[in-house]
Protein backbone atom coordinates (compact mmCIF):
# COMPACT_ATOMS: atom_id res chain seq x y z
CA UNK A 1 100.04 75.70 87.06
CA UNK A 2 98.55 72.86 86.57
CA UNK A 3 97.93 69.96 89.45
CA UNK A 4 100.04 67.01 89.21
CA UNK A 5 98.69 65.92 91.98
CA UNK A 6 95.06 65.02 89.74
CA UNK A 7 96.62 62.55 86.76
CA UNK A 8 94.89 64.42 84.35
CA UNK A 9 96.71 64.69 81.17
CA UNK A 10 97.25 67.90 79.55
CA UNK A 11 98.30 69.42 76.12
CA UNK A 12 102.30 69.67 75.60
CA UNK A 13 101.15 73.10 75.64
CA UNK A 14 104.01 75.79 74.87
CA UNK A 15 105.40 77.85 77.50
CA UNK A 16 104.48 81.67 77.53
CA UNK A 17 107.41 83.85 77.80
CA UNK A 18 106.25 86.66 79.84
CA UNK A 19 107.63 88.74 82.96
CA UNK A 20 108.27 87.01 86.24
CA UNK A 21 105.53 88.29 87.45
CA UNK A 22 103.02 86.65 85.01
CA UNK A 23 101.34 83.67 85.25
CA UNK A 24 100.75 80.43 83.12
CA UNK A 25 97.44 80.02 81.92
CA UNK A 26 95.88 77.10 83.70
CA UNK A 27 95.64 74.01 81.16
CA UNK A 28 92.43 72.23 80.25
CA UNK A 29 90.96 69.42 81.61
CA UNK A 30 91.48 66.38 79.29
CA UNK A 31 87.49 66.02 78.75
CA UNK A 32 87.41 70.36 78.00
CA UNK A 33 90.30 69.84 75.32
CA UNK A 34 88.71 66.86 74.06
CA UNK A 35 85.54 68.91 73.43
CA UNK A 36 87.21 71.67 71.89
CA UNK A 37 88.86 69.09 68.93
CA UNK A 38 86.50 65.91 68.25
CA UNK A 39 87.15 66.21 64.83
CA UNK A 40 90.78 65.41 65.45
CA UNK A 41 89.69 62.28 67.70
CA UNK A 42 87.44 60.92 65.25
CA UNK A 43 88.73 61.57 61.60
CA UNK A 44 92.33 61.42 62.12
CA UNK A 45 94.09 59.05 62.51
CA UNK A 46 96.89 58.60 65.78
CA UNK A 47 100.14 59.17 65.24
CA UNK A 48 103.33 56.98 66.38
CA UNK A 49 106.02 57.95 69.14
CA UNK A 50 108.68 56.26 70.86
CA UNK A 51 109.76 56.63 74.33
CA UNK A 52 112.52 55.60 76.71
CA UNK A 53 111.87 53.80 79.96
CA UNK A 54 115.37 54.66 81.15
CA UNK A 55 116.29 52.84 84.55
CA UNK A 56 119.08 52.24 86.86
CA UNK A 57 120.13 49.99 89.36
CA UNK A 58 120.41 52.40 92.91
CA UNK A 59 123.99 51.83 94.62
CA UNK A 60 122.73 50.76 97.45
CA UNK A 61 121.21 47.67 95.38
CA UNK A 62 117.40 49.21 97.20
CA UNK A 63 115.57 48.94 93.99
CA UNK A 64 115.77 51.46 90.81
CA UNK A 65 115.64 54.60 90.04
CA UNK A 66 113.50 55.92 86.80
CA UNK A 67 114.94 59.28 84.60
CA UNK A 68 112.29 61.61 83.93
CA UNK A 69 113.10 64.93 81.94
CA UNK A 70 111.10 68.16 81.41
CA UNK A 71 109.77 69.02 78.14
CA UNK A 72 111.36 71.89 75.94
CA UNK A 73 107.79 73.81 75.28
CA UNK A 74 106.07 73.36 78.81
CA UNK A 75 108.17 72.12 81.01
CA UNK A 76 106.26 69.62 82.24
CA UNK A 77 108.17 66.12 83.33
CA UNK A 78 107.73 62.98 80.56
CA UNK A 79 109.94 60.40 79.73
CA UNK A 80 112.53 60.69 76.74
CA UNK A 81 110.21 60.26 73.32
CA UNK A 82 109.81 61.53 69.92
CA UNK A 83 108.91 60.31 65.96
CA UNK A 84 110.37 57.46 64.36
CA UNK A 85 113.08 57.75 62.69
CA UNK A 86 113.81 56.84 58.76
CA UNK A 87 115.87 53.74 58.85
CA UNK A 88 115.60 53.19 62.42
CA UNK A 89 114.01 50.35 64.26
CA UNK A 90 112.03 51.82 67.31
CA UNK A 91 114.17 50.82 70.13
CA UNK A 92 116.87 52.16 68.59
CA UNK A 93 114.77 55.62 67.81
CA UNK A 94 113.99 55.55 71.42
CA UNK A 95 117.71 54.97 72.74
CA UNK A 96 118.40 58.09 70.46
CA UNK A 97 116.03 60.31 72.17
CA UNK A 98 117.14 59.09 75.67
CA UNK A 99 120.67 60.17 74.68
CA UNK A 100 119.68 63.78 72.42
CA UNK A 101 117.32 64.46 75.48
CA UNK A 102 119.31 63.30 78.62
CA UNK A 103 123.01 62.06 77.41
CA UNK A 104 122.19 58.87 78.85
CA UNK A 105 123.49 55.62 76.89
CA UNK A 106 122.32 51.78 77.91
CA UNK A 107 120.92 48.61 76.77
CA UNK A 108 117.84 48.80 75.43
CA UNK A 109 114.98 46.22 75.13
CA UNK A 110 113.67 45.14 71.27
CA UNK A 111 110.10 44.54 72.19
CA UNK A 112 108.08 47.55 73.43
CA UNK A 113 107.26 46.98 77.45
CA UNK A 114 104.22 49.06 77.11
CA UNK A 115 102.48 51.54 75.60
CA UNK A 116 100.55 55.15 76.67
CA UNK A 117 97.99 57.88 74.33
CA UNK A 118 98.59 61.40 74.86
CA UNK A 119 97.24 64.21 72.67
CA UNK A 120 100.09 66.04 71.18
CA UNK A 121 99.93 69.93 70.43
CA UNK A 122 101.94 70.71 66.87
CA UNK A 123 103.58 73.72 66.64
CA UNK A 124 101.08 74.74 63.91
CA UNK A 125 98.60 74.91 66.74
CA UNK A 126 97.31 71.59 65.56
CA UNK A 127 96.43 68.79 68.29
CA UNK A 128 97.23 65.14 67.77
CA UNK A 129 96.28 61.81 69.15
CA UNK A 130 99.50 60.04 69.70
CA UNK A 131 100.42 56.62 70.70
CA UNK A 132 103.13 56.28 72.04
CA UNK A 133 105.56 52.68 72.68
CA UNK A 134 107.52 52.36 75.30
CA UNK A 135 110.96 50.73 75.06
CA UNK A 136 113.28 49.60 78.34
CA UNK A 137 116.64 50.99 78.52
CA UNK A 138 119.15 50.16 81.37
CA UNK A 139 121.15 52.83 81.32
CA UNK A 140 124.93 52.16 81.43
CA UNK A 141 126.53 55.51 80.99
CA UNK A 142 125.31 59.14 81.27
CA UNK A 143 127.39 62.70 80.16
CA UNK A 144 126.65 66.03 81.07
CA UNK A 145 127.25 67.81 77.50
CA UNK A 146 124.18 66.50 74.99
CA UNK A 147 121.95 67.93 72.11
CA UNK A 148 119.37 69.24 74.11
CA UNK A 149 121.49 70.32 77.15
CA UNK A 150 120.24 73.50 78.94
CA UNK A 151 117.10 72.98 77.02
CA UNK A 152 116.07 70.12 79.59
CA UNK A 153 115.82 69.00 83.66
CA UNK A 154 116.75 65.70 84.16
CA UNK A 155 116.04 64.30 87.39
CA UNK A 156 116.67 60.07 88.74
CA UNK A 157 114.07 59.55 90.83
CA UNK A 158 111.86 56.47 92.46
CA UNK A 159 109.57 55.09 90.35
CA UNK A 160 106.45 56.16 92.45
CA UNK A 161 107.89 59.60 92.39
CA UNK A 162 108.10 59.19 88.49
CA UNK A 163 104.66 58.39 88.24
CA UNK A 164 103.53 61.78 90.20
CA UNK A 165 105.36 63.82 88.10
CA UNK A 166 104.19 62.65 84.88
CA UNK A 167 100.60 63.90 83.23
CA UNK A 168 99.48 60.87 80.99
CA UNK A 169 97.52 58.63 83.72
CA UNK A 170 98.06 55.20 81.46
CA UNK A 171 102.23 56.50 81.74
CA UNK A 172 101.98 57.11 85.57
CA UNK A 173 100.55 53.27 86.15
CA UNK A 174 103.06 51.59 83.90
CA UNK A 175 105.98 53.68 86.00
CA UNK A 176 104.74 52.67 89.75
CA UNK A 177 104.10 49.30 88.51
CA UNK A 178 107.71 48.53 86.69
CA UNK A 179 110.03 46.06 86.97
CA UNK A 180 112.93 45.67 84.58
CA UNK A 181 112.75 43.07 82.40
CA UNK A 182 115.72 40.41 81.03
CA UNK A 183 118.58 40.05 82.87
CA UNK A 184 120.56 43.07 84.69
CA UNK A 185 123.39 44.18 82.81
CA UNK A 186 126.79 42.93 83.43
CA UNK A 187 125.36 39.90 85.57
CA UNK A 188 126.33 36.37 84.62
CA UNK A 189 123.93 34.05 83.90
CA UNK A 190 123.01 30.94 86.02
């Protein structure tokens, strides 16, 4: 496995299904893939994403806690994200991934708070440079039965600890350094 401990971002490299016994090849270093696939860096052109910066208020009122979620191919812990949608303004895209990946509902923020680049292995084998937006959502409500149920871990946990789970170094600054923007939901103005 790989070590979170680093911050170096890896492929969303699929998960080998093997015996117990087996283990997971060791991904590359970010500068080792980037060698492998210039072409991709320098001809193509980056792809969009959306993600979910979903947040809660803790009940003891100490702060927030962040929802990170494993991903279906590696396992590895991101934040909800995926394509745009047809017909769908990003924020809205990203609210739909936070609730097909982690059955969590909220309010979330128009304007992106952020964004993060990843390279992104297709299923085709090909690797893409994605950017990726990042949209705030307070979340309000959460269910245990959802799309990708059993598919995903879903874990609330301190921003800081957010951050160390996470790969993509640009993603693990914006989580330690976070604080909700706009007013907390359900408060009353002044």
């Amino acid at each position: 496995m790989a070590n979170e401990a680093s911050g170096e971002p890896h492929f969303d490299m699929p998960r080998k299904r093997t015996s117990e016994k087996a283990h997971e090849a060791k991904p590359k270093s970010l500068l080792k893939q980037l060698a492998a696939v210039p072409d991709k860096l320098f001809t193509g052109k980056f792809r969009q994403q959306f993600a979910a910066l979903c947040f809660r208020y803790r009940q003891d009122g100490e702060g927030i806690e962040i929802l990170v979620v494993t991903s279906r191919d590696s396992g590895r812990w991101i934040i909800p994200k995926g394509w745009p949608m047809e017909g769908k303004q990003p924020y809205k895209a990203a609210a739909i991934e936070a609730r097909e990946e982690a059955g969590v509902r909220g309010k979330a923020r128009k304007k992106p708070i952020g964004r993060y680049t990843y390279l992104k292995l297709l299923g085709d084998g090909d690797v893409v440079p994605c950017i990726v937006d990042i949209f705030q959502i307070e979340i309000r409500k959460s269910t245990g039965t959802f799309k990708e149920h059993g598919e995903r871990t879903i874990a609330w946990v301190s921003p800081d600890e957010a951050a160390r789970r996470v790969r993509e170094v640009e993603l693990k600054s914006m989580l330690v350094e976070f604080k909700p923007q706009g007013r907390r939901a359900g408060s009353k103005g002044s």
